[in-house]
Protein backbone atom coordinates (compact mmCIF):
# COMPACT_ATOMS: atom_id res chain seq x y z
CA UNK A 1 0.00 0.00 0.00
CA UNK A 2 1.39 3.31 -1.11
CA UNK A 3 1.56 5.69 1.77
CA UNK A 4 -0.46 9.19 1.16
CA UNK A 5 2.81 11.21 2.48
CA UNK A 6 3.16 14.13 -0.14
CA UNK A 7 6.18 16.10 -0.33
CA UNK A 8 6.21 20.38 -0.53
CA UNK A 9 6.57 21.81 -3.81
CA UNK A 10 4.32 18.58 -5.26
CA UNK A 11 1.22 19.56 -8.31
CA UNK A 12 -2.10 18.45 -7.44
CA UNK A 13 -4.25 18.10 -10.24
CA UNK A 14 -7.76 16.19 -10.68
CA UNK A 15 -11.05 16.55 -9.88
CA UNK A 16 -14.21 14.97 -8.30
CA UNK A 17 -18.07 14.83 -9.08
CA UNK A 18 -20.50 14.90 -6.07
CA UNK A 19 -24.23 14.24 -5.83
CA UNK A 20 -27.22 14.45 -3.52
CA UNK A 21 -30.87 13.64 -3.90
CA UNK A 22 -33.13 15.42 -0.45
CA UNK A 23 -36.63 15.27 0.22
CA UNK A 24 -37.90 18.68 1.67
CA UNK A 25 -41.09 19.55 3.94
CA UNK A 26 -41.32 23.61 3.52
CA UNK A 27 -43.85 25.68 5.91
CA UNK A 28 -41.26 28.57 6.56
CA UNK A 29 -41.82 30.02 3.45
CA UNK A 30 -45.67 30.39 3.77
CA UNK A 31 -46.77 28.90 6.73
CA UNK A 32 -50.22 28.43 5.43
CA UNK A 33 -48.67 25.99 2.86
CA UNK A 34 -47.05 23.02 3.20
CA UNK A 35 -44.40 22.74 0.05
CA UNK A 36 -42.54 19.25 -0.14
CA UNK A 37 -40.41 18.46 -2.81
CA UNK A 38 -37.41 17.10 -3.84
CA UNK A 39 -33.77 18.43 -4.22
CA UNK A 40 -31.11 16.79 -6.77
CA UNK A 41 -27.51 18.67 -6.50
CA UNK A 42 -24.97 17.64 -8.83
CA UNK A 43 -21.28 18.50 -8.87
CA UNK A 44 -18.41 18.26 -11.49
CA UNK A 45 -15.28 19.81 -9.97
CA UNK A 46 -12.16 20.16 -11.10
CA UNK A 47 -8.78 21.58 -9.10
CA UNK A 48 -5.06 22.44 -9.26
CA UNK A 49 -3.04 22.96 -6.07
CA UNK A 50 0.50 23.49 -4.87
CA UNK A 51 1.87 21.60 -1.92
CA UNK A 52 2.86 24.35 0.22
CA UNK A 53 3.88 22.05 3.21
CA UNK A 54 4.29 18.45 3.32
CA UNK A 55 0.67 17.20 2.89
CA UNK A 56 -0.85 20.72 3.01
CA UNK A 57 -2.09 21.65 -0.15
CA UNK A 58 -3.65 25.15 -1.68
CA UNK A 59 -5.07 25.72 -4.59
CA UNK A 60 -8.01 26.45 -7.17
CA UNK A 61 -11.18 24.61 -7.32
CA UNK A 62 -13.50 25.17 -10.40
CA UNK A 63 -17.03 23.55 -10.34
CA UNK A 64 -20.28 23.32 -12.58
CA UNK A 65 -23.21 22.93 -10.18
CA UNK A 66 -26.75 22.18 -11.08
CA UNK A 67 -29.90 21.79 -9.13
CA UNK A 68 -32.85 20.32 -9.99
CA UNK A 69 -36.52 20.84 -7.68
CA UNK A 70 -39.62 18.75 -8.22
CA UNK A 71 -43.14 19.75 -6.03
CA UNK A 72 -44.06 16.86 -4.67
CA UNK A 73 -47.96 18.41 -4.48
CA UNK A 74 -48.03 19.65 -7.42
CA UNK A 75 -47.25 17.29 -10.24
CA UNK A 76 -48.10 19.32 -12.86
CA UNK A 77 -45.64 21.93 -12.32
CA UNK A 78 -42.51 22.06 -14.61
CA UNK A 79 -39.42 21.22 -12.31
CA UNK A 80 -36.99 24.13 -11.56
CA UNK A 81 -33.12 23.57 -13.28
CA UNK A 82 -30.20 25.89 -12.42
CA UNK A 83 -26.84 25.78 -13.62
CA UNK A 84 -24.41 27.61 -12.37
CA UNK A 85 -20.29 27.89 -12.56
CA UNK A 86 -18.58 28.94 -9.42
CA UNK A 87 -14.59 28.82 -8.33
CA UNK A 88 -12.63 29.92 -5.52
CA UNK A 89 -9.76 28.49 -3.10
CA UNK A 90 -10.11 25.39 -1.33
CA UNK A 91 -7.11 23.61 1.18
CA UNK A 92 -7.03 20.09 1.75
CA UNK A 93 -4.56 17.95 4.56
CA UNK A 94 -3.51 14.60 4.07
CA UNK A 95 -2.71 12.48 6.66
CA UNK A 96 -0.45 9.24 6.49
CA UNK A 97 -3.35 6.53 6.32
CA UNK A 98 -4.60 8.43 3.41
CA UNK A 99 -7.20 10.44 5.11
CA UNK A 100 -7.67 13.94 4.12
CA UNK A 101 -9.70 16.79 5.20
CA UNK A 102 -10.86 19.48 2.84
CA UNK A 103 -12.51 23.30 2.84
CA UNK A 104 -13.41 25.17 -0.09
CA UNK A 105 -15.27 28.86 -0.84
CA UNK A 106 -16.37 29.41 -4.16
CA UNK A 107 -18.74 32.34 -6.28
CA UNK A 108 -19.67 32.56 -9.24
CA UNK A 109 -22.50 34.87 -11.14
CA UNK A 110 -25.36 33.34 -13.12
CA UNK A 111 -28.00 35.52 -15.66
CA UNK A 112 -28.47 33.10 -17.72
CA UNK A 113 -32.44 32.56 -17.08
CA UNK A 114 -33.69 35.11 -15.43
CA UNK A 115 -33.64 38.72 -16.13
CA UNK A 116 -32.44 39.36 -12.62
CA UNK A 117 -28.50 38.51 -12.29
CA UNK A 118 -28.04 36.54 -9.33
CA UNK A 119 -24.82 35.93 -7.23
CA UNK A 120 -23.97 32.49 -6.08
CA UNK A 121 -21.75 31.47 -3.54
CA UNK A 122 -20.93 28.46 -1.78
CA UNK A 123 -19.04 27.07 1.11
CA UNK A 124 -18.32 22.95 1.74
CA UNK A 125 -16.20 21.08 4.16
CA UNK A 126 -15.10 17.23 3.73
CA UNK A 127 -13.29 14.26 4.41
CA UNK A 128 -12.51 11.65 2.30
CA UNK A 129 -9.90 9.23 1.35
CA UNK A 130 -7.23 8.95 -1.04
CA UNK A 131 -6.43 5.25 -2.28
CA UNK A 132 -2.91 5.63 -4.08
CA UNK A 133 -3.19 2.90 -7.42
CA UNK A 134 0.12 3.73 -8.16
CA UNK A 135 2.23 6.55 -6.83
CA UNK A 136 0.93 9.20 -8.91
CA UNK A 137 -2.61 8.46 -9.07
CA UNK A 138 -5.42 8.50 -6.39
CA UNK A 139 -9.38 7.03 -6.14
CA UNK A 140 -11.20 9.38 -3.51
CA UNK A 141 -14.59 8.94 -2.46
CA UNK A 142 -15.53 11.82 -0.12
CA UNK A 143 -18.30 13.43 2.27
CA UNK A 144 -18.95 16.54 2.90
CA UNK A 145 -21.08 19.40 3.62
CA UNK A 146 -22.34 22.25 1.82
CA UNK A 147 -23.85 25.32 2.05
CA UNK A 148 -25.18 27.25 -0.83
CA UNK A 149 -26.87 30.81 -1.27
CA UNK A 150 -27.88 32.63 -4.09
CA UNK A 151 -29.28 35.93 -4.02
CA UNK A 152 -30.91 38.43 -6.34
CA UNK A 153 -32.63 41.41 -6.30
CA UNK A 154 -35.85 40.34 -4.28
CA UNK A 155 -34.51 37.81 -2.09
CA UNK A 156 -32.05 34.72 -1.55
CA UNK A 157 -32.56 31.45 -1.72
CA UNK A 158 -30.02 29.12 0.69
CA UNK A 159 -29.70 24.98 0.52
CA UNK A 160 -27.37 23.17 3.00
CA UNK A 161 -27.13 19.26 3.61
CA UNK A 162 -24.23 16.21 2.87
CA UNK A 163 -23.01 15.29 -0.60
CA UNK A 164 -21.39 12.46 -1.53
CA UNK A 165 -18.74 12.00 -4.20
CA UNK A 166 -15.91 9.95 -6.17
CA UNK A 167 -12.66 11.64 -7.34
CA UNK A 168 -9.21 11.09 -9.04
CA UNK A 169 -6.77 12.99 -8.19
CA UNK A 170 -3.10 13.43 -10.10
CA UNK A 171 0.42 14.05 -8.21
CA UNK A 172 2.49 15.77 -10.43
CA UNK A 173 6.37 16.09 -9.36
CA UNK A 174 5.46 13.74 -6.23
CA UNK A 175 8.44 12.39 -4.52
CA UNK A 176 7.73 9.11 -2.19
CA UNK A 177 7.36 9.11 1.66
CA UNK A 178 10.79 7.50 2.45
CA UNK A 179 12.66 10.67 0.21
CA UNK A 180 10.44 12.94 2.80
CA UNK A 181 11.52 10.89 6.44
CA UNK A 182 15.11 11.21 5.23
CA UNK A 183 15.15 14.70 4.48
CA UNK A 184 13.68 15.17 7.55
């Protein structure tokens, strides 16, 4: 089993996609009316990052994000589909069992369909783990937790809950653990 012990000055480049299907009961809205409906959040991400530290990593994360609503109540209503493309920073530390834990911040504007231009952001925290194939190469699958908000000119809209997820991840200029304990 290769060790996930990355060296400082490594290239991390690769990328993830993340899903989640919820099932919402809404009376905060209007409290006279009960909406339920469900939630489908799909992520493609894709990121670069420097090594700053040994296993410490900082970078650029670039995602596509869509949602999809259905009412529940009302089948007759066309569901509501967003699309949006958001990027910011994210960190992410490795331990040695191949553990990692990750943060990322991302925005992003959409006016694509809606006359108003709204202004995305998002937030998400993680673990996961990173299964070295070879010692270049790494299969992830990952938790975490997001928070989303959009807002426009008459209100904002805000979504929070787990998302689950699969990644590969490449180690470019990667030097193996033992090169690290004897430098040390």
């Amino acid at each position: 089993m290769i060790k996930a012990k990355v060296k400082a000055g490594s290239i991390l480049l690769g990328g993830n996609i993340q899903g989640s299907v919820l099932s919402v009961s809404d009376q905060i809205t209007n409290p006279q009316v009960k909406d339920e409906r469900q939630e489908i959040n799909l992520l493609v991400n894709s990121k670069v990052g420097y090594f700053i530290l040994h296993d410490f990593v900082a970078g650029l994360d670039v995602n596509l994000s869509h949602d999809s609503r259905r009412n529940k109540l009302d089948a007759e209503s066309l569901p509501f589909r967003r699309t949006y493309l958001l990027g910011g920073p994210f960190v992410r530390y490795y331990l040695d069992n191949g553990f990692f834990g990750e943060l990322t911040v991302a925005a992003g504007l959409d006016n694509t369909y809606t006359k108003n231009k709204l202004n995305v952001w998002e937030t998400s925290f993680g673990v996961g783990y990173a299964h070295f194939i070879n010692e270049k190469i790494s299969l992830e699958p990952y938790i975490s937790y997001r928070y989303f908000n959009e807002s426009y000119d008459g209100g904002t809209r805000t979504s929070m809950g787990p998302m689950f997820g699969f990644g590969v991840q490449s180690y470019i200029l990667r030097r193996k653990a033992h090169v690290i304990k004897i430098a040390l």
